[in-house]
C-alpha atoms as a PDB file:
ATOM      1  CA  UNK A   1       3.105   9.295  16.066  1.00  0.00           C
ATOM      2  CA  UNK A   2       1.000  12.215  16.582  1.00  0.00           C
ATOM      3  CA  UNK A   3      -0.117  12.669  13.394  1.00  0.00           C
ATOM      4  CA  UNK A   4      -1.166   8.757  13.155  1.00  0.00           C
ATOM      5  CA  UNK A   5      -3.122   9.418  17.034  1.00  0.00           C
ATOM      6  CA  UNK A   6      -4.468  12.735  15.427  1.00  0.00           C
ATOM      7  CA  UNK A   7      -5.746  10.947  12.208  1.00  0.00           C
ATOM      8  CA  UNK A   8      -7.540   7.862  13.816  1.00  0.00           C
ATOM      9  CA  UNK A   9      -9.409  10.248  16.412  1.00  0.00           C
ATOM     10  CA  UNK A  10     -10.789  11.862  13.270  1.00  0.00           C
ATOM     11  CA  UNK A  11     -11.626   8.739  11.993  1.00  0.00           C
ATOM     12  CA  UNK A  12     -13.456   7.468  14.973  1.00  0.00           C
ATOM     13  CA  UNK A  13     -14.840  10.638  15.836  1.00  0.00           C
ATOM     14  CA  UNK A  14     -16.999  10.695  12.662  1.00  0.00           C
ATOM     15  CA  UNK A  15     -18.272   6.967  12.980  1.00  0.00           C
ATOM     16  CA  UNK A  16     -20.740   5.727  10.406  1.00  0.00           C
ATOM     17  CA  UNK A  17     -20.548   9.230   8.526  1.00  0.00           C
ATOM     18  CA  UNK A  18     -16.764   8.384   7.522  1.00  0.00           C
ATOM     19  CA  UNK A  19     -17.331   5.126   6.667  1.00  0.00           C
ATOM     20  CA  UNK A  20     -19.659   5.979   4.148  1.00  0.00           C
ATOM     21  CA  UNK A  21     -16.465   7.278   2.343  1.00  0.00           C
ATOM     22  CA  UNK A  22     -15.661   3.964   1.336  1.00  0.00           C
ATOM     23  CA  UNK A  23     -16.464   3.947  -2.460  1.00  0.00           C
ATOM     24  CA  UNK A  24     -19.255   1.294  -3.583  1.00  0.00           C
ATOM     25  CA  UNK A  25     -17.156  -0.718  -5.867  1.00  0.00           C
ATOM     26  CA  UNK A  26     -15.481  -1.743  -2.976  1.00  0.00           C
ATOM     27  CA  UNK A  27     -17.927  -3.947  -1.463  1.00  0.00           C
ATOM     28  CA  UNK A  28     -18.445  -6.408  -3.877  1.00  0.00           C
ATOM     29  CA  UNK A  29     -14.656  -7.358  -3.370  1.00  0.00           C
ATOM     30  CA  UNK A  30     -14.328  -7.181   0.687  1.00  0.00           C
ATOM     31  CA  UNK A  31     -14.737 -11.070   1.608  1.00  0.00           C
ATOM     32  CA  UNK A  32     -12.873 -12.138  -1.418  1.00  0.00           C
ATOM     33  CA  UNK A  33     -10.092  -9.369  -0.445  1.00  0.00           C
ATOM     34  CA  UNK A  34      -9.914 -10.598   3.418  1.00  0.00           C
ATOM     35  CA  UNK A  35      -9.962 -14.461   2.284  1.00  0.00           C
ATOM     36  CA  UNK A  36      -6.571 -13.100   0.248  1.00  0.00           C
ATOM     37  CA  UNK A  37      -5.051 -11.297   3.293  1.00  0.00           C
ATOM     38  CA  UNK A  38      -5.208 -13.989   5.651  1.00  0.00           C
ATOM     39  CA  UNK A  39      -4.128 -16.746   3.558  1.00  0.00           C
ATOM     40  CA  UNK A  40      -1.039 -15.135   2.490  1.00  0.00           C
ATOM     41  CA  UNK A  41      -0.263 -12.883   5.203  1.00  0.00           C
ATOM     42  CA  UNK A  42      -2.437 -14.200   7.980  1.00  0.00           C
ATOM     43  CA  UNK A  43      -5.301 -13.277  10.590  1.00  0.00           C
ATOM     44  CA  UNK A  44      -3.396 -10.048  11.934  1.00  0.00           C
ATOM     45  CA  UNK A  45      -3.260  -8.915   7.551  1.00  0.00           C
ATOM     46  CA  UNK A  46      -3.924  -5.111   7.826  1.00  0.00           C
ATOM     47  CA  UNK A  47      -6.808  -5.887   5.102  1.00  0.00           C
ATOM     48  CA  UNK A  48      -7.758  -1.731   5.592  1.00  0.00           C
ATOM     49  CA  UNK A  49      -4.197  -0.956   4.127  1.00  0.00           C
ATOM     50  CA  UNK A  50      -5.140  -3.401   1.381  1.00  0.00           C
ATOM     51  CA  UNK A  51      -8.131  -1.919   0.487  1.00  0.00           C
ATOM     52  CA  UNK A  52      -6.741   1.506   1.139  1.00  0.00           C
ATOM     53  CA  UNK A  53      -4.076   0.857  -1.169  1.00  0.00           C
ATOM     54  CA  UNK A  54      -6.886  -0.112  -3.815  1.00  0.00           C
ATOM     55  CA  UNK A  55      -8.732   2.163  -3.997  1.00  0.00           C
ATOM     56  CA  UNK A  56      -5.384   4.544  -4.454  1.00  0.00           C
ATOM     57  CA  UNK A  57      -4.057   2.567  -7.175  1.00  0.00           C
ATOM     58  CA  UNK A  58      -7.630   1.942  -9.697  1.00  0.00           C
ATOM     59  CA  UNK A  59     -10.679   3.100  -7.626  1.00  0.00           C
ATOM     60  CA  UNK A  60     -11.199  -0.825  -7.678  1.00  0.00           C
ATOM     61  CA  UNK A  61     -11.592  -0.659 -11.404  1.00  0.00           C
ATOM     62  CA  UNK A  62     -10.428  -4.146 -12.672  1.00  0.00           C
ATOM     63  CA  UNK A  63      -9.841  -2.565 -16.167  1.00  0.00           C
ATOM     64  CA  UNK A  64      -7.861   0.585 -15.363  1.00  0.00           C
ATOM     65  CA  UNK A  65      -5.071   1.449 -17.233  1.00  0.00           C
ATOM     66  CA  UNK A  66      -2.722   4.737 -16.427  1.00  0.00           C
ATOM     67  CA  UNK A  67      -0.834   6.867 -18.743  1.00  0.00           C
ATOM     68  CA  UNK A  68       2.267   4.726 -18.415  1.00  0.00           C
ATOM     69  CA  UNK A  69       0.597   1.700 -18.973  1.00  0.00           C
ATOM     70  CA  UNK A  70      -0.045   0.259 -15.434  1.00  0.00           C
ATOM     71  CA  UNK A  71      -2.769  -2.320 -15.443  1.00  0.00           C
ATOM     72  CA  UNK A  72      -6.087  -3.625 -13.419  1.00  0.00           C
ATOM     73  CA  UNK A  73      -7.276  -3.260  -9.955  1.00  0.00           C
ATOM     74  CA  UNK A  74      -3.096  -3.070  -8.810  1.00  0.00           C
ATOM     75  CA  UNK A  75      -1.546  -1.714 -11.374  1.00  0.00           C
ATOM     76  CA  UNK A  76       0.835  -3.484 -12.023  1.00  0.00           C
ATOM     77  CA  UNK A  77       3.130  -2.708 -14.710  1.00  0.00           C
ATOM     78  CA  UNK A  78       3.444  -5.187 -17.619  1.00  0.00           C
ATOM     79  CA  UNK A  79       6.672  -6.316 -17.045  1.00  0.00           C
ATOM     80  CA  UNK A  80       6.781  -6.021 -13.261  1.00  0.00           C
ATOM     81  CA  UNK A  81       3.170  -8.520 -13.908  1.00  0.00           C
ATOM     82  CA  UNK A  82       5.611 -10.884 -15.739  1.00  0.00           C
ATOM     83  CA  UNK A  83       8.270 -10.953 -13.493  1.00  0.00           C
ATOM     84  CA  UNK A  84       6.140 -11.273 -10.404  1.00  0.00           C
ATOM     85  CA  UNK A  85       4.560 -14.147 -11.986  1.00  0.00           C
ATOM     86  CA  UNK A  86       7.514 -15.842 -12.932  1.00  0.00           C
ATOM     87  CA  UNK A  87       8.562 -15.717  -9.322  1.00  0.00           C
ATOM     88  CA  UNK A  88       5.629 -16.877  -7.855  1.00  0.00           C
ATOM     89  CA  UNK A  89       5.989 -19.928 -10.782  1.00  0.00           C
ATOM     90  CA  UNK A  90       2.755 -18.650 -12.558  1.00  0.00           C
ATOM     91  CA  UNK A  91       2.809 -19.502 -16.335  1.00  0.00           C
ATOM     92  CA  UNK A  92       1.553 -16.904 -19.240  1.00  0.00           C
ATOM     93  CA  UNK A  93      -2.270 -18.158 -18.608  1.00  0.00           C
ATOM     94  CA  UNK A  94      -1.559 -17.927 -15.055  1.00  0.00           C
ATOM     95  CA  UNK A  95      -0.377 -14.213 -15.003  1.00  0.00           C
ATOM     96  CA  UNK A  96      -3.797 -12.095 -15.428  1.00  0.00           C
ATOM     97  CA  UNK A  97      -3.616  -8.727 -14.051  1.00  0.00           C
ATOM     98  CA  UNK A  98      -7.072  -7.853 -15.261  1.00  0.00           C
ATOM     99  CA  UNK A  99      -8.446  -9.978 -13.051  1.00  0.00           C
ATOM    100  CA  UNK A 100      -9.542  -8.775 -10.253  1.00  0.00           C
ATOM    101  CA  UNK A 101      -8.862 -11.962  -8.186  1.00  0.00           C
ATOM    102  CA  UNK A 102      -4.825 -12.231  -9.193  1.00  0.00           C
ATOM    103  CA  UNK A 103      -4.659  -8.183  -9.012  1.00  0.00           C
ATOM    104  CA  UNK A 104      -5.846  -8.534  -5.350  1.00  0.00           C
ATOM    105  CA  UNK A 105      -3.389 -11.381  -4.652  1.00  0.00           C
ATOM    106  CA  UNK A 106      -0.509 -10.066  -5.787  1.00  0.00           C
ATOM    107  CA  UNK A 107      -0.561  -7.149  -4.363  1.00  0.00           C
ATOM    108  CA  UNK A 108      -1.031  -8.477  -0.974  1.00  0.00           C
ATOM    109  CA  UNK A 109       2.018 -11.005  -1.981  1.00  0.00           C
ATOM    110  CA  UNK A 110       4.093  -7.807  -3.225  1.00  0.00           C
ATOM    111  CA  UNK A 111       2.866  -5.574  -0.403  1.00  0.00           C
ATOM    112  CA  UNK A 112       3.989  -8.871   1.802  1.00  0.00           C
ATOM    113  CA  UNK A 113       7.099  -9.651  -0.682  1.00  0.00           C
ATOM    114  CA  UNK A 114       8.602  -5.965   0.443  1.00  0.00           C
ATOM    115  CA  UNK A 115       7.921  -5.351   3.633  1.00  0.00           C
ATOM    116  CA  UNK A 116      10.334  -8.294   4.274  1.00  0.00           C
ATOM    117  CA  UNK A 117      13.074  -6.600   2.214  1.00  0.00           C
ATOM    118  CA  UNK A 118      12.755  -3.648   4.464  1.00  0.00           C
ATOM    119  CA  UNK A 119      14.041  -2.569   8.202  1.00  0.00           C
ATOM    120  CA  UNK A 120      11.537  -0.723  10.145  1.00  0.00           C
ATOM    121  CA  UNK A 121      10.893   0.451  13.949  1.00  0.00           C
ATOM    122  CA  UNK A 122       7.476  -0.888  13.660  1.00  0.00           C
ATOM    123  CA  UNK A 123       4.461  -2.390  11.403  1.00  0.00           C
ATOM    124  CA  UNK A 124       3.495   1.157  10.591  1.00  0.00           C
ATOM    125  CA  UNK A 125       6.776   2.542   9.136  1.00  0.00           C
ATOM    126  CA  UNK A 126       7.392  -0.771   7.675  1.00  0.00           C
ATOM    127  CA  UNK A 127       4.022  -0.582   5.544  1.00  0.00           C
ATOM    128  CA  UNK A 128       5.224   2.784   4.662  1.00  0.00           C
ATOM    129  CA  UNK A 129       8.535   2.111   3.725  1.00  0.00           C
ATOM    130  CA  UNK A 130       6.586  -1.164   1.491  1.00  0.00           C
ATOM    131  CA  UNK A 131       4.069   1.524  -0.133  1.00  0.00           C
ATOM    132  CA  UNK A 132       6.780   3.627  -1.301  1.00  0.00           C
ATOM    133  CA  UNK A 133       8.543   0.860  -2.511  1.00  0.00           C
ATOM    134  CA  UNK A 134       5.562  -0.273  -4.373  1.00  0.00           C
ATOM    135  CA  UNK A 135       5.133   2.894  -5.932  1.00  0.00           C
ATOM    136  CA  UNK A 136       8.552   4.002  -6.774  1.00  0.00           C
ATOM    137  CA  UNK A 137      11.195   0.955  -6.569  1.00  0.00           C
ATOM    138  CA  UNK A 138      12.620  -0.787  -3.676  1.00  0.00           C
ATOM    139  CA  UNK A 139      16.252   0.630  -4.610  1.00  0.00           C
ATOM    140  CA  UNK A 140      15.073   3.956  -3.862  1.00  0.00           C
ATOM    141  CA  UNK A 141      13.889   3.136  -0.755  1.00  0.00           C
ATOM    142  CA  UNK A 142      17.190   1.565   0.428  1.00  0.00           C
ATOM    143  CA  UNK A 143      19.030   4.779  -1.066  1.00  0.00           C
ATOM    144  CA  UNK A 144      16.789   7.667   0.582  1.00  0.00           C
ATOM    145  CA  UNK A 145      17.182   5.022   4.307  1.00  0.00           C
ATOM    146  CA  UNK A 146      21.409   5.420   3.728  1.00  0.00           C
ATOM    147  CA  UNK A 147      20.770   8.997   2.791  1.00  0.00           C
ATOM    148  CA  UNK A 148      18.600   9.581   5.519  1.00  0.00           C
ATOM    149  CA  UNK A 149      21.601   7.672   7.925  1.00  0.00           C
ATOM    150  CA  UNK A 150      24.189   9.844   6.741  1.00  0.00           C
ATOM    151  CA  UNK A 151      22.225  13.173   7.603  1.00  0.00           C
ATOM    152  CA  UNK A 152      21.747  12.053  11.108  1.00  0.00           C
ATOM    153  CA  UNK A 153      18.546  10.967  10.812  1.00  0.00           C
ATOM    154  CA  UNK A 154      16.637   7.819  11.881  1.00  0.00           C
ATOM    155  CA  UNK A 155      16.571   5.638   8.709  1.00  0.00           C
ATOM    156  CA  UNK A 156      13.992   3.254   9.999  1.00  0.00           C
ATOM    157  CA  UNK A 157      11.517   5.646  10.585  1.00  0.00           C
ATOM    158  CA  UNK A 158       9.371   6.524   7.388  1.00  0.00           C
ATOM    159  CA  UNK A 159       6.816   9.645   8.899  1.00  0.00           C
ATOM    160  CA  UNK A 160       8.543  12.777   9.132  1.00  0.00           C
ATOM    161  CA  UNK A 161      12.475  11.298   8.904  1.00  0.00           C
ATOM    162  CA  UNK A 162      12.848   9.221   5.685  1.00  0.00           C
ATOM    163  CA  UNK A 163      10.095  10.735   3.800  1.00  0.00           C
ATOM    164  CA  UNK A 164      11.682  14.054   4.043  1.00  0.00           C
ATOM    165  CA  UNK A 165      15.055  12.344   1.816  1.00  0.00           C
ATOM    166  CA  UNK A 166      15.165  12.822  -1.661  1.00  0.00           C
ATOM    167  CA  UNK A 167      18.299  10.813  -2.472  1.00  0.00           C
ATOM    168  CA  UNK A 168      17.793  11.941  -6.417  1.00  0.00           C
ATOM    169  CA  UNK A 169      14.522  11.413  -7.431  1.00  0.00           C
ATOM    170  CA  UNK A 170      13.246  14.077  -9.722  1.00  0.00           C
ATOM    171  CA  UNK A 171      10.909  16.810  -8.073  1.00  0.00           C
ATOM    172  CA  UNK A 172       7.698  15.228  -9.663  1.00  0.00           C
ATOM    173  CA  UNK A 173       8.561  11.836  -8.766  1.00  0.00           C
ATOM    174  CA  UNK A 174       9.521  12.804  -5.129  1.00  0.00           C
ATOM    175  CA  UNK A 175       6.034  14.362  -4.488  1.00  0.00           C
ATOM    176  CA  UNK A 176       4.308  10.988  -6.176  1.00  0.00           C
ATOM    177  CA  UNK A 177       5.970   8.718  -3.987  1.00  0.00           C
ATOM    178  CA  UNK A 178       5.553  10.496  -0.630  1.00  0.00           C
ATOM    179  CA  UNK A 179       1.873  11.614  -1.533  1.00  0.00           C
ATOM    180  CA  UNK A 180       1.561   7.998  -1.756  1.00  0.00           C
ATOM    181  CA  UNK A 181       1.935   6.556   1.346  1.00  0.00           C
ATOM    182  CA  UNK A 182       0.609   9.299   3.100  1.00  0.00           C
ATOM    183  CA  UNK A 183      -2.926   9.194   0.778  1.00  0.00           C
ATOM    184  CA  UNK A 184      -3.243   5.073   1.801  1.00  0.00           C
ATOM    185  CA  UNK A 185      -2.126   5.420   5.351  1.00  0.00           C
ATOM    186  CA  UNK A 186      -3.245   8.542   6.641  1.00  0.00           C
ATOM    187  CA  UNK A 187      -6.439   9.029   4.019  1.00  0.00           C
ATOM    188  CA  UNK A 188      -8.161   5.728   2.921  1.00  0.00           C
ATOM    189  CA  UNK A 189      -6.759   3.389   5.823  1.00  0.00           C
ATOM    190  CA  UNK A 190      -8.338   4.791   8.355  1.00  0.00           C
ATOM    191  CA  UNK A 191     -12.328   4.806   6.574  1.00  0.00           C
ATOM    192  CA  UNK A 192     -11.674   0.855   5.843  1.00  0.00           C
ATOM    193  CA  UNK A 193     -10.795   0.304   9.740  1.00  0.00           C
ATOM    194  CA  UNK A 194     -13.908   2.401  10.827  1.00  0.00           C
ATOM    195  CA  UNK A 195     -15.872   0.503   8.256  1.00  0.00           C
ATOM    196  CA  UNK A 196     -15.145  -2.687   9.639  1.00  0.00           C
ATOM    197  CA  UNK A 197     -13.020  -4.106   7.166  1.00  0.00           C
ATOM    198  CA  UNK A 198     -10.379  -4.985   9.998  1.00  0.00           C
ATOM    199  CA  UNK A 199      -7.263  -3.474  11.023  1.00  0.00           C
ATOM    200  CA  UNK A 200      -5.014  -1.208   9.264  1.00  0.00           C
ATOM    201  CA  UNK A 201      -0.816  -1.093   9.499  1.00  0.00           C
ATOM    202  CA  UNK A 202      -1.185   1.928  11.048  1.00  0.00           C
ATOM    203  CA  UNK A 203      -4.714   2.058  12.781  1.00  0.00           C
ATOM    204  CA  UNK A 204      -6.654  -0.557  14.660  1.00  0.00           C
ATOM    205  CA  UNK A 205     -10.152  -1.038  15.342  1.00  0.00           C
END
């Protein structure tokens, strides 16, 4: 909690200077990214965690690809894209992760989608448990919590309890997927909030 108190202090403490961090391919997408929040998640959508989570993922580059073959603005891997439209009931033409519209949709759906898989002590841990998720599988997530239970420690707590389990990911994967959450939550989140975009999971205006 201190480090989350520490970071938006920062944040604030820089004002307009810090918000100027926010890259300029993100602008062009903010309304149509906040229209997407609150539709499917509603007005109190941490649309800075969104955004955040963006820019992580693609830089906001619609036509990214990654080494492994993640695609557009989300990244979505093919065949997650495929099954993610078949269970939102999207057919073939339906299922576009190049564009930058469905690539902001579904990840707020997925982001949405896996938060309510997961038990958390609060919004913030709960978007970090989701992130990790996101980024490295939803089993792992449930088998670093039961690790995390079994060594005593509070398994629905992400900062500085979970995040510190490594229930068998390999060394390279580990540091991925806890970079991860920590780069959207604790980086990028907090320039979004101070840049107006709206609240974050984990900071508020």
């Amino acid at each position: 909690m201190l480090r989350l108190l520490t970071c938006l202090a920062l944040a604030l403490s820089l004002g307009s200077s810090f918000a100027q961090d926010v890259p300029r391919s993100a602008v062009p997408y903010r309304a149509q990214l906040t229209r997407i929040a609150h539709s499917e998640w509603g007005l109190d959508a941490p649309v800075a965690t969104f955004a955040a989570q963006l820019q992580q993922e693609s830089g906001w580059n619609p036509q990214a690809v990654s080494k492994v073959g993640a695609v557009g603005m989300a990244q979505f891997m093919p065949a997650t894209a495929r099954w993610w439209c078949s269970k939102q009931g999207w057919g073939l033409l339906e299922c576009t992760p190049r564009n930058p519209v469905w690539a902001m949709r579904a990840l707020v759906q997925y982001d949405l989608w896996l938060s309510n898989q997961i038990q958390s002590i609060n919004p913030c841990q709960r978007m970090a448990f989701a992130l990790s998720a996101y980024n490295g599988g939803l089993g792992w997530v449930f088998r670093d919590q039961k690790k995390a239970g079994g060594l005593g420690k509070d398994f629905l707590t992400w900062f500085d309890s979970v995040e510190r389990v490594n229930a068998g990911r390999s060394a390279a994967n580990f540091k991925e997927n806890r970079d991860y959450p920590q780069r959207i939550l604790m980086l990028y989140e907090p320039r979004y909030v101070v840049a107006g975009w709206g609240v974050g999971a984990c900071h508020d205006k």
